[in-house]
Protein backbone atom coordinates (compact mmCIF):
# COMPACT_ATOMS: atom_id res chain seq x y z
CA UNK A 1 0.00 0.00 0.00
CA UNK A 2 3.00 2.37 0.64
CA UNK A 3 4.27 1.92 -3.05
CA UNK A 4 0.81 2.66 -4.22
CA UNK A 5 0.57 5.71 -2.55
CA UNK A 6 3.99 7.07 -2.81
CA UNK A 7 3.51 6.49 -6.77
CA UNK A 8 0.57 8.81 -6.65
CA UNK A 9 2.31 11.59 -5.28
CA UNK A 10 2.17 14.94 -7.33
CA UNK A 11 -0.38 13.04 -9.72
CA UNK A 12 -3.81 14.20 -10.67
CA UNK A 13 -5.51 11.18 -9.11
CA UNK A 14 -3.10 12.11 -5.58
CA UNK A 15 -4.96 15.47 -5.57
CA UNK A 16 -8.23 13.66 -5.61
CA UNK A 17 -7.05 11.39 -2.85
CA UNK A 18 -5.90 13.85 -0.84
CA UNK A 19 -8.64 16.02 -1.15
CA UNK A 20 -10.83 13.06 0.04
CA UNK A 21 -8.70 12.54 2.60
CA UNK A 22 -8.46 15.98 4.04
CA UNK A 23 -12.42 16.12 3.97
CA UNK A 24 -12.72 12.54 5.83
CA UNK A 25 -10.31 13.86 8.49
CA UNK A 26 -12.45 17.03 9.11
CA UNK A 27 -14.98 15.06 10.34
CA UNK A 28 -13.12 12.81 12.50
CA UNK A 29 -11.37 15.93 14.02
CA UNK A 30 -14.69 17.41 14.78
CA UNK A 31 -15.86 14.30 16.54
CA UNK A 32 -12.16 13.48 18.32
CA UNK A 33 -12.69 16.79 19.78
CA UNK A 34 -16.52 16.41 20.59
CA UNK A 35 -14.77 12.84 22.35
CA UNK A 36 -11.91 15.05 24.64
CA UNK A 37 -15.00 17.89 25.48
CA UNK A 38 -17.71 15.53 26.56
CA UNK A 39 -19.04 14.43 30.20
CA UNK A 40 -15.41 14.19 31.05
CA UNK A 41 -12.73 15.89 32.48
CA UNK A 42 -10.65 17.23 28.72
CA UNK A 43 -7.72 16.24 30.70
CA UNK A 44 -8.52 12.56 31.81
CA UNK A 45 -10.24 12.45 27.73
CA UNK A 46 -7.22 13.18 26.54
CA UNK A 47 -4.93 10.93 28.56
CA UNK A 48 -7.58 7.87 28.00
CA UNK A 49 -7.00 8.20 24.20
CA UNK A 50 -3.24 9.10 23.98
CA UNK A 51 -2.98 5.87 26.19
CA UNK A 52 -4.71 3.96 24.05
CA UNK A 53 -3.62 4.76 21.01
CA UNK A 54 0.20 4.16 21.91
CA UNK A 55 -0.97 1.33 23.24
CA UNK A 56 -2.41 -0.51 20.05
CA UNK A 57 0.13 1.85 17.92
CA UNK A 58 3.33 -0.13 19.74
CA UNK A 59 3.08 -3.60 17.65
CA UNK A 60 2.61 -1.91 14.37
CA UNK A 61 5.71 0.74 15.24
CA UNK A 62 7.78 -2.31 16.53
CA UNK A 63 7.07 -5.48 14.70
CA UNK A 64 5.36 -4.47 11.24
CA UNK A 65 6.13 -1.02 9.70
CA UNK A 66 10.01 -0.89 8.48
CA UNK A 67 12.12 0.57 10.94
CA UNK A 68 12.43 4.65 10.91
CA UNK A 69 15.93 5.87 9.40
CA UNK A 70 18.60 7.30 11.42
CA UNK A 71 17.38 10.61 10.52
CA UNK A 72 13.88 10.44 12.24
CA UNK A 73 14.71 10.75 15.64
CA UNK A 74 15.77 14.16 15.88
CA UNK A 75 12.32 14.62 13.58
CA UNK A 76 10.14 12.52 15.93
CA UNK A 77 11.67 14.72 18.88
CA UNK A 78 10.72 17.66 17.61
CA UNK A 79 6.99 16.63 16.81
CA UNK A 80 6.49 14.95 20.39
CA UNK A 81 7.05 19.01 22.19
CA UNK A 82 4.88 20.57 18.83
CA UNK A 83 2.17 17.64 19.64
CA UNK A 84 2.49 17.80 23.88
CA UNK A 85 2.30 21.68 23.40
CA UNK A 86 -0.66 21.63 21.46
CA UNK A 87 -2.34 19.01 23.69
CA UNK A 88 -1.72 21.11 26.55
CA UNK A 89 -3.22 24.14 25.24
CA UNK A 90 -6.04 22.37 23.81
CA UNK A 91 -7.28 20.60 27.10
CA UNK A 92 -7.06 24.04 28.88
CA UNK A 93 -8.92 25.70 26.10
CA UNK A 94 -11.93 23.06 26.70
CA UNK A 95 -11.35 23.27 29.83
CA UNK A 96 -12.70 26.42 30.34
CA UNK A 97 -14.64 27.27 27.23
CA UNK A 98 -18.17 26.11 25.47
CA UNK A 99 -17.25 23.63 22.61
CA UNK A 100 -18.94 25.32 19.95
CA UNK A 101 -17.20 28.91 20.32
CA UNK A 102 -13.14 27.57 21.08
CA UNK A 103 -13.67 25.30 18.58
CA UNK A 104 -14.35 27.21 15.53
CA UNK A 105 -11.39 29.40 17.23
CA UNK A 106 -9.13 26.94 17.22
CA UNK A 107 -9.56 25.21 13.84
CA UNK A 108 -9.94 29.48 12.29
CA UNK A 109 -6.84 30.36 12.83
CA UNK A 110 -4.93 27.27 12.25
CA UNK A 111 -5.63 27.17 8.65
CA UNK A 112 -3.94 31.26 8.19
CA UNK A 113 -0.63 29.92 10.15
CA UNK A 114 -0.44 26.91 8.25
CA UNK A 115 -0.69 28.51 4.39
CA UNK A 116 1.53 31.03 5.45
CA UNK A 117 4.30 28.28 7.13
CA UNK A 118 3.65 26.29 4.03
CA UNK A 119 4.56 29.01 1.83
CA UNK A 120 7.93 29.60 3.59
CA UNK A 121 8.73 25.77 4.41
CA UNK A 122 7.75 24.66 0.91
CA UNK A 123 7.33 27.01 -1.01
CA UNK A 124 3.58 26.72 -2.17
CA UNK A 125 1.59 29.31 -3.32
CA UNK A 126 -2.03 30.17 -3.23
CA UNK A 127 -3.80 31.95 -6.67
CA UNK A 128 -5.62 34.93 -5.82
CA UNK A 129 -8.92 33.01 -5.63
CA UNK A 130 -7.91 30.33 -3.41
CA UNK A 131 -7.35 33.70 -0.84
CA UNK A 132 -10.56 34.45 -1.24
CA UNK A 133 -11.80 31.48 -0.41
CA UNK A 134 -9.42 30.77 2.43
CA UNK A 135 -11.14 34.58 3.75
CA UNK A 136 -14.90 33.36 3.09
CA UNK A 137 -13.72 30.09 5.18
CA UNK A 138 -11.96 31.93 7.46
CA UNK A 139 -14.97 34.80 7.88
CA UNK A 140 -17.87 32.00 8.48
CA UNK A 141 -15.88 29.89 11.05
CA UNK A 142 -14.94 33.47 13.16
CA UNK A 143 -18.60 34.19 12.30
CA UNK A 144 -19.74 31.27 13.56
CA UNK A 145 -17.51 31.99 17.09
CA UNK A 146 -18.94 35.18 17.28
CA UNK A 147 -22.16 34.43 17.47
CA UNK A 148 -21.56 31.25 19.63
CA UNK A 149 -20.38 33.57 22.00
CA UNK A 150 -23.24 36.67 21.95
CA UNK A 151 -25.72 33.29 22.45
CA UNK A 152 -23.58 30.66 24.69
CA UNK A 153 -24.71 30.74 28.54
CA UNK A 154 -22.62 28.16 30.21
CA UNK A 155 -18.71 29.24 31.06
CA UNK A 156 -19.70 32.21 30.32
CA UNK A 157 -16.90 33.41 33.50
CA UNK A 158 -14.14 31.67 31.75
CA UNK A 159 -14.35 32.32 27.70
CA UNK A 160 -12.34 35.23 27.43
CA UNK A 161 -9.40 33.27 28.50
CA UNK A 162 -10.89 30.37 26.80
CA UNK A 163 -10.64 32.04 23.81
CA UNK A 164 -6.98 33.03 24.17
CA UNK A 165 -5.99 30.15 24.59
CA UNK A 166 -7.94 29.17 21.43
CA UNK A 167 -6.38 31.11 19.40
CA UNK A 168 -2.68 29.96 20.92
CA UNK A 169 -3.86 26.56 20.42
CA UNK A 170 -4.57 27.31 16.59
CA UNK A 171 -0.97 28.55 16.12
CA UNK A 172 -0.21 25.12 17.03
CA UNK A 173 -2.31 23.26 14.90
CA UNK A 174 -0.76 25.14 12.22
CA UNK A 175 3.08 24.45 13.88
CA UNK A 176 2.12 20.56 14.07
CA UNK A 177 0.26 20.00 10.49
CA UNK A 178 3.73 21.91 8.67
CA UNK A 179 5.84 20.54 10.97
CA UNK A 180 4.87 16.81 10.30
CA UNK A 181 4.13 17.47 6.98
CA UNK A 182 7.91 17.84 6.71
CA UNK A 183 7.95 14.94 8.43
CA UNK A 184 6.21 12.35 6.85
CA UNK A 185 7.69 12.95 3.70
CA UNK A 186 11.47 13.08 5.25
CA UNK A 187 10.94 9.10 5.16
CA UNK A 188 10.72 6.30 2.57
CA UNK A 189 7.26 5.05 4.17
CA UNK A 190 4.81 6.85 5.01
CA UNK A 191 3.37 4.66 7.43
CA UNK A 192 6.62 4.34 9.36
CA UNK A 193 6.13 7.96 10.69
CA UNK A 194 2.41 7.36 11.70
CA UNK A 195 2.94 4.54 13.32
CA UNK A 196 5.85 5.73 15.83
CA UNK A 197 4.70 8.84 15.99
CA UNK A 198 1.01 7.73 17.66
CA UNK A 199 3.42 5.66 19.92
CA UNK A 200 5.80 8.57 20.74
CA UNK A 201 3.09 10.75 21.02
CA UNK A 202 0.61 9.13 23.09
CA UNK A 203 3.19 8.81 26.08
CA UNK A 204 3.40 12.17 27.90
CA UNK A 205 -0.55 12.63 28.76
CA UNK A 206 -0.93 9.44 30.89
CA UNK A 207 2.00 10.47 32.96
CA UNK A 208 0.57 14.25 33.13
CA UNK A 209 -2.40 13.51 34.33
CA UNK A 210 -1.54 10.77 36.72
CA UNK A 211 -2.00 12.29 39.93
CA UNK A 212 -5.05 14.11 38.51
CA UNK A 213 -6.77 10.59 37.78
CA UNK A 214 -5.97 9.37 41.21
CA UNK A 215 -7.66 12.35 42.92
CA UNK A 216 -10.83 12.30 40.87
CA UNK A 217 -13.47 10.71 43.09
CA UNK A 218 -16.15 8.28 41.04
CA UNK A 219 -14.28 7.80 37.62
CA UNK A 220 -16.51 5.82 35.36
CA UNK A 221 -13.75 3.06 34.52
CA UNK A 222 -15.79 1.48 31.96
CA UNK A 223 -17.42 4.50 30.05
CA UNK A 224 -13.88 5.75 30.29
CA UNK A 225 -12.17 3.35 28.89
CA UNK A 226 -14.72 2.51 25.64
CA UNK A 227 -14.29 6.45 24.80
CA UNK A 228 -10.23 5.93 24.63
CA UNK A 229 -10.28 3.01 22.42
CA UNK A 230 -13.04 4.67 20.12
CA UNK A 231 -10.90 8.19 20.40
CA UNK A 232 -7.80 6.36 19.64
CA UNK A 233 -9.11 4.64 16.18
CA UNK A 234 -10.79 8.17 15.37
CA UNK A 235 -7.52 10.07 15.92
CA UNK A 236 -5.67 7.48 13.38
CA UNK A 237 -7.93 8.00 10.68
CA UNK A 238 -8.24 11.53 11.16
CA UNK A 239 -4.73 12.80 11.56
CA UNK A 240 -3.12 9.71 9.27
CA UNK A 241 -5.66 10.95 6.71
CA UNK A 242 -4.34 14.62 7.23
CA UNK A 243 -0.70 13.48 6.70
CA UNK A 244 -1.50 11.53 4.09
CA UNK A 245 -3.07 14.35 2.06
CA UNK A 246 -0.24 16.51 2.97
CA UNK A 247 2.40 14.05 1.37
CA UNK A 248 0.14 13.43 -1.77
CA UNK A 249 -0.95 17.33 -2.35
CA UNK A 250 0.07 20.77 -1.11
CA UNK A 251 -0.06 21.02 2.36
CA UNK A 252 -1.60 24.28 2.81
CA UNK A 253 -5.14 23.20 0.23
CA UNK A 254 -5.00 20.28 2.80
CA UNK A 255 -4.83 22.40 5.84
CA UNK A 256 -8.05 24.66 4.93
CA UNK A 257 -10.45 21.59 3.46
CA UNK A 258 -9.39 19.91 7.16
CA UNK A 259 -11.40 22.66 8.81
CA UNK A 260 -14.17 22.27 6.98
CA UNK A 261 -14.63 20.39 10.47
CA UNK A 262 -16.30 23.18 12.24
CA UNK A 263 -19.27 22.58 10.31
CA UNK A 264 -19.19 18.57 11.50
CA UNK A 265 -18.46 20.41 15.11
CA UNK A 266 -21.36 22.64 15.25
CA UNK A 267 -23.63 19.38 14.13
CA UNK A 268 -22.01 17.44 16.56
CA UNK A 269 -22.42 19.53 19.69
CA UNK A 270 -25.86 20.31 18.60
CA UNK A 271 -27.33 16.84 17.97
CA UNK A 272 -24.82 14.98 20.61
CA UNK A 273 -23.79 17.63 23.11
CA UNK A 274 -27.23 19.64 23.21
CA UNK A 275 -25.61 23.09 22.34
CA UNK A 276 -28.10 25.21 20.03
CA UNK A 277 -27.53 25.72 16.51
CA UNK A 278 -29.86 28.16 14.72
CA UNK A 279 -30.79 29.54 11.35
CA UNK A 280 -27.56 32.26 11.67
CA UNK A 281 -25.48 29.29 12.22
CA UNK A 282 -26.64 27.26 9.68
CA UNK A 283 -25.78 30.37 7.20
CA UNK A 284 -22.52 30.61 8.78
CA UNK A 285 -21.60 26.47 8.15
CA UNK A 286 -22.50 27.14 4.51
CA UNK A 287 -20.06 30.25 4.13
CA UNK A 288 -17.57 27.93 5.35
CA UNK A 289 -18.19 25.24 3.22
CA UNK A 290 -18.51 27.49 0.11
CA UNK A 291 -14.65 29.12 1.36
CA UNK A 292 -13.97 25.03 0.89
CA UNK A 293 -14.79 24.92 -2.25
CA UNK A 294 -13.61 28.09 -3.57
CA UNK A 295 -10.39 27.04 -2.32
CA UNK A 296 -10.59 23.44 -4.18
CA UNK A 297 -12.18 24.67 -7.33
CA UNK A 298 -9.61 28.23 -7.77
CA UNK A 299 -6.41 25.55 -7.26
């Protein structure tokens, strides 16, 4: 499967691929974060689905994919403090915010870091309509904040910082997606970085949270547990889908169609997490889309 997909790198039919890849993993993301903001502590989420996805990422990292080249550990270094960052940021931001306004925060202002870094790290370009797009995208998912926020009523105390921190935890979305972008395509399969990095990276939550798991009174064990295993499966199709479209296409097209996910998010927290979504909103998930599209279609 590597051979087949390294072959259609740069092709016509790897744009496709990658462009259904990138939309497949904005829906995942969308409901990987709905998994770290639900009934849960983000913290304890979190740590139940790094845990489990090193855990069933080990014997594929070990015994199956081929062994990473000399030249991937510094790499793999460098994406475990990008990734731990990130993760930190992110559980404070939900933490302390309403999912449906840090969300669209976060996944807004990843997607203006990241075709900016991609430009400089390599050296892509976006036409004149594909900026347009990436500001209609851009303008419905801030949109879409805004009025999250006017209308929101629960942590209402706490969203100003929330939403700090959202937009900190964007920069890092954009630091990780360029940053292992570079990454997966500094080695001769691609599934060799996936693999070790879901083990590398799934280590430092557990240990984080440790003491904060032993001082939480009533943890549902089981409940706990089912949502790490399902969060761990959604996070490999989501971000190996990402990195995938990001070695078969430009990087930047594949950062923008990925949040296409606030849409998914706004669904999500509306039909699963009971936050209301109204007619403005609704208006707001099509601008976004249409940024999408203007983005695939001026490429």
């Amino acid at each position: 499967m590597s051979d087949w997909l390294i072959s259609l790198e740069g092709t016509e039919d790897g744009h496709q691929l990658a462009l259904g890849l990138a939309l497949m993993a904005a829906f995942l993301h969308a409901l990987f974060g709905a998994l770290q903001k639900g009934r849960h502590d983000p913290w304890i989420s979190r740590a139940a689905i790094d845990g489990s996805y090193a855990l069933i990422a080990a014997p594929f990292a070990l015994f199956v994919v081929p062994w990473p080249e000399p030249h991937m550990w510094p790499i793999f270094a460098g994406a475990f403090v990008i990734h731990s960052a990130y993760k930190v940021l992110q559980a404070m931001t939900y933490s302390r915010g309403a999912f449906t306004v840090v969300y669209p925060v976060v996944r807004g202002t990843g997607p203006l870091f990241a075709v900016a870094a991609a430009g400089l790290v390599f050296g892509e370009h976006f036409t004149a309509g594909q900026w347009m797009g990436l500001a209609v995208l851009v303008a419905g998912i801030f949109g879409l904040a805004a009025w999250n926020l006017a209308h929101v009523t629960v942590d209402r105390h706490s969203l100003i910082p929330a939403l700090w921190l959202a937009v900190a935890t964007g920069a890092f979305v954009a630091g990780y997606t360029t940053y292992d972008a570079y990454g997966i395509r500094a080695t001769a399969d691609p599934f060799t970085f996936l693999a070790w990095l879901f083990l590398i990276d799934g280590i430092l939550f557990p240990l984080l949270t440790l003491r904060r798991w032993m001082a939480l009174p009533g943890v549902e064990w089981p409940a706990l547990i089912r949502r790490g295993v399902i969060g761990a499966f959604v996070a490999y199709f989501s971000f190996g889908s990402v990195m995938l479209a990001t070695r078969l296409d430009k990087v930047g097209e594949a950062a923008v169609l990925r949040e296409t996910s606030t849409v998914f998010a706004a669904l999500i927290g509306w039909l699963v997490l009971g936050e209301r979504v109204g007619r403005v909103q609704l208006a707001l998930m099509a601008l976004i889309a249409a940024g999408a599209v203007i983005v695939e279609m001026a490429g």
